[in-house]
Protein backbone atom coordinates (compact mmCIF):
# COMPACT_ATOMS: atom_id res chain seq x y z
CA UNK A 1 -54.95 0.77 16.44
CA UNK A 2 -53.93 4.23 15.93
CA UNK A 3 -50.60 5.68 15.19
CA UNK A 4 -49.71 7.54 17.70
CA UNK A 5 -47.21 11.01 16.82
CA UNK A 6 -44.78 12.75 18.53
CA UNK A 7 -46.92 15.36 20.50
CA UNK A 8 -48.64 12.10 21.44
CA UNK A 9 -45.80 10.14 22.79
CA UNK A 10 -44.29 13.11 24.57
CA UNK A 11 -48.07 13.17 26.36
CA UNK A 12 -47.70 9.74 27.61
CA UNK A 13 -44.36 9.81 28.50
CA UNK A 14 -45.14 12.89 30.96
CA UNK A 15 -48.18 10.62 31.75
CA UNK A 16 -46.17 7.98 32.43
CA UNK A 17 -44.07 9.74 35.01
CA UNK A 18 -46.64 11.42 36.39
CA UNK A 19 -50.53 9.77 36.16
CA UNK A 20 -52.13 12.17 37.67
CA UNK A 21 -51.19 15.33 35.85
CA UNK A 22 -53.66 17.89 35.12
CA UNK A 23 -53.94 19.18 31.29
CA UNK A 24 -52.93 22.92 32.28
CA UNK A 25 -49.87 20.82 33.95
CA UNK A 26 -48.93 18.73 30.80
CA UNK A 27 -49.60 21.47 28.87
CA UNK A 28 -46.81 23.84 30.44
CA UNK A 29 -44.52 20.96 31.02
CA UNK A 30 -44.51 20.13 27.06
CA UNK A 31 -45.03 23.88 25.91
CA UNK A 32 -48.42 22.45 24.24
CA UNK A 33 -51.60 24.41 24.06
CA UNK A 34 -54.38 23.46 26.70
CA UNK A 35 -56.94 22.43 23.62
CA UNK A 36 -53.97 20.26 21.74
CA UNK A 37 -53.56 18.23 25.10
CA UNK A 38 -57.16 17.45 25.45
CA UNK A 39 -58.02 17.02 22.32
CA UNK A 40 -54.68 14.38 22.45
CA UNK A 41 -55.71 12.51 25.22
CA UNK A 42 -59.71 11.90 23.67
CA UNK A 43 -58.39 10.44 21.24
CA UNK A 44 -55.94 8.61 22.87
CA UNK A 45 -58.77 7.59 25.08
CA UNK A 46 -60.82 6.77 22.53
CA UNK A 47 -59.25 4.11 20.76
CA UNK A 48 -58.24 2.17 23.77
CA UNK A 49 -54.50 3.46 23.87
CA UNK A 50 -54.33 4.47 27.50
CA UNK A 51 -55.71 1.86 30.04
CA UNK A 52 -58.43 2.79 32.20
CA UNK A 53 -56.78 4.44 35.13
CA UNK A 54 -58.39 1.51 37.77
CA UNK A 55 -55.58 -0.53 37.09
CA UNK A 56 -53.35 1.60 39.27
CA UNK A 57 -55.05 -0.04 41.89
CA UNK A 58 -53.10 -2.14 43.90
CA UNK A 59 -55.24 -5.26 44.77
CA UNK A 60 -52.94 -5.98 47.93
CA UNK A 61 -54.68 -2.68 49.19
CA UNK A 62 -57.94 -4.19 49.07
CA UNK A 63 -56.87 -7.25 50.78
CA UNK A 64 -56.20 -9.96 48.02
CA UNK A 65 -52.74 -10.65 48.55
CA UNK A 66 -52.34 -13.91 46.09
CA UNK A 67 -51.89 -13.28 42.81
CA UNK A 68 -51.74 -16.47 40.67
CA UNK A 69 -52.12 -17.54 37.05
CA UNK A 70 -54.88 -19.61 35.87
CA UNK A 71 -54.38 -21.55 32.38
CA UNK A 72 -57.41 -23.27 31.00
CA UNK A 73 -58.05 -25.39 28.33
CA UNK A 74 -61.29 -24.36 26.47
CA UNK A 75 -64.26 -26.44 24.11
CA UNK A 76 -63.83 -24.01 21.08
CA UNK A 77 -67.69 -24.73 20.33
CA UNK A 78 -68.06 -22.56 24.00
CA UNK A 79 -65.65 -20.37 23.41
CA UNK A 80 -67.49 -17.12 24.01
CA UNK A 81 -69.84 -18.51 26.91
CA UNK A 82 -66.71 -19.22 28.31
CA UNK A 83 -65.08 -16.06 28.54
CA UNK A 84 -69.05 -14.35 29.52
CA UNK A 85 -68.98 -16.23 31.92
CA UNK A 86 -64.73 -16.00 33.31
CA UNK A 87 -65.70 -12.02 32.49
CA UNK A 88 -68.07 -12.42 35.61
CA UNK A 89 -65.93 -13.65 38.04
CA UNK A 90 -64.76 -9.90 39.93
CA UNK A 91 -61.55 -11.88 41.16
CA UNK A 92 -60.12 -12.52 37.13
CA UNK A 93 -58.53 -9.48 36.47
CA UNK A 94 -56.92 -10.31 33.16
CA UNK A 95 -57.81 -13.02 30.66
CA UNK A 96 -55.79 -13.20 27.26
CA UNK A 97 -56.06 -15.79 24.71
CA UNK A 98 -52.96 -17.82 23.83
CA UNK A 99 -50.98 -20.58 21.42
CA UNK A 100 -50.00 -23.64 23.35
CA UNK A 101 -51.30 -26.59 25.20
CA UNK A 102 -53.75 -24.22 27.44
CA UNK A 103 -56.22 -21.69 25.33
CA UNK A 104 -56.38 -18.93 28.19
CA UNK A 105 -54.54 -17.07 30.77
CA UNK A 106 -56.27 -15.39 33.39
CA UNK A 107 -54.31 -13.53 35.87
CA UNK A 108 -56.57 -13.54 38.89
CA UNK A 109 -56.29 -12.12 42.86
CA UNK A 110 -57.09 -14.14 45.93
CA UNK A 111 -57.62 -13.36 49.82
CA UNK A 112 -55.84 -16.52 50.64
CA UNK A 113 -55.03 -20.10 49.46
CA UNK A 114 -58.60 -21.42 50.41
CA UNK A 115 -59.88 -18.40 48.57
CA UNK A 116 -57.53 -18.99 45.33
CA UNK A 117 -59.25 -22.51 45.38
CA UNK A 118 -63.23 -21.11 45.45
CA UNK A 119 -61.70 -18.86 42.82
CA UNK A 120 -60.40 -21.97 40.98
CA UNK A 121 -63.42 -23.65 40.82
CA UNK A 122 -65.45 -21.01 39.91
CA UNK A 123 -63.39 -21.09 36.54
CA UNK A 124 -63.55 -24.67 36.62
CA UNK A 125 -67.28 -24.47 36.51
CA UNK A 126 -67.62 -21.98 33.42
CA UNK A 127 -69.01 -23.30 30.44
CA UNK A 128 -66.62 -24.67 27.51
CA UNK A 129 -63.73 -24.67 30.66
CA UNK A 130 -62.52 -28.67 30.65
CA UNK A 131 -59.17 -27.86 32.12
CA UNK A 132 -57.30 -25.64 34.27
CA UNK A 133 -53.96 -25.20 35.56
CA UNK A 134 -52.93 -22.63 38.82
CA UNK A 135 -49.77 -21.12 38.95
CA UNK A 136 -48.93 -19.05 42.14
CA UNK A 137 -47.00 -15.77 41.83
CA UNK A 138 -44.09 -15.88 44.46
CA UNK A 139 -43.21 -11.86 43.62
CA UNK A 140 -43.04 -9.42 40.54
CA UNK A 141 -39.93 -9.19 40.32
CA UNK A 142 -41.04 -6.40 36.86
CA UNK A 143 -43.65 -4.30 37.57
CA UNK A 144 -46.21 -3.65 34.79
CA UNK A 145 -43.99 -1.03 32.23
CA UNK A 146 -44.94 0.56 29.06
CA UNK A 147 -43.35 3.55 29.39
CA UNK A 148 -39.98 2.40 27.34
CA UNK A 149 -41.70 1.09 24.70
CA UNK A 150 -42.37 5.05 23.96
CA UNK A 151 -38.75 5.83 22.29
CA UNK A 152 -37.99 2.38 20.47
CA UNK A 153 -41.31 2.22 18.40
């Protein structure tokens, strides 16, 4: 991962107030010349330190209003055919590996409770899945934040 400097953390703060700010605007804002902020945010780009910017898309918007949690419980031996195949389903926005009794966490958006199920046992059915686990989110109550994490680290 790279270390990322002052100039930029003081880029993604201003990013992180305001996503859709031009170079010539971060660039006056932070009294930074025009080439420092692009060449700043390709590199920042390029090692996978900003997100792509399609997760600002709220999935609500396009009509999947059920968010839920998906644990699953995975062969090892299929480990990767597993998570080809999870990678497939459009509906699993997030997957993350993790310690405990389950091996995955996918966070994954639904039309409606009969849709969540199709979506459930479309995971169900991956290779290497023997076990899953739904867990329905009620509300975020925290929205997805990184901005903070800018002046502590």
């Amino acid at each position: 991962m790279t270390n990322v400097d002052a100039v930029s953390r003081r880029i993604l703060r201003a990013l992180d107030e305001q996503p859709r700010a031009t170079v010539a605007w971060l660039s006056e804002r932070l009294a930074v010349a025009r080439g420092t902020v692009q060449a700043r945010l390709a590199a920042l780009y390029e090692p996978g330190v900003l997100r792509p910017s399609t997760t600002l898309v709220r999935p609500d918007a396009l009509g999947l209003s059920v968010r839920a949690i998906v644990t699953a419980e995975v062969d090892q031996a299929r480990f990767d055919e597993a998570i080809r195949a999870l990678r497939a389903i459009t509906e699993v926005v997030e997957c993350v590996a993790i310690a405990g009794q389950s091996d995955l966490q996918c966070q994954v958006y639904a039309r409606d409770s009969a849709d969540l199920y199709r979506i459930g046992q479309l995971i169900l059915r991956c290779p290497g899945i023997r076990r899953t686990a739904t867990a329905v989110v009620l509300r975020e109550l925290i929205e997805y934040r990184v901005g903070q994490l800018l002046d502590g680290h």
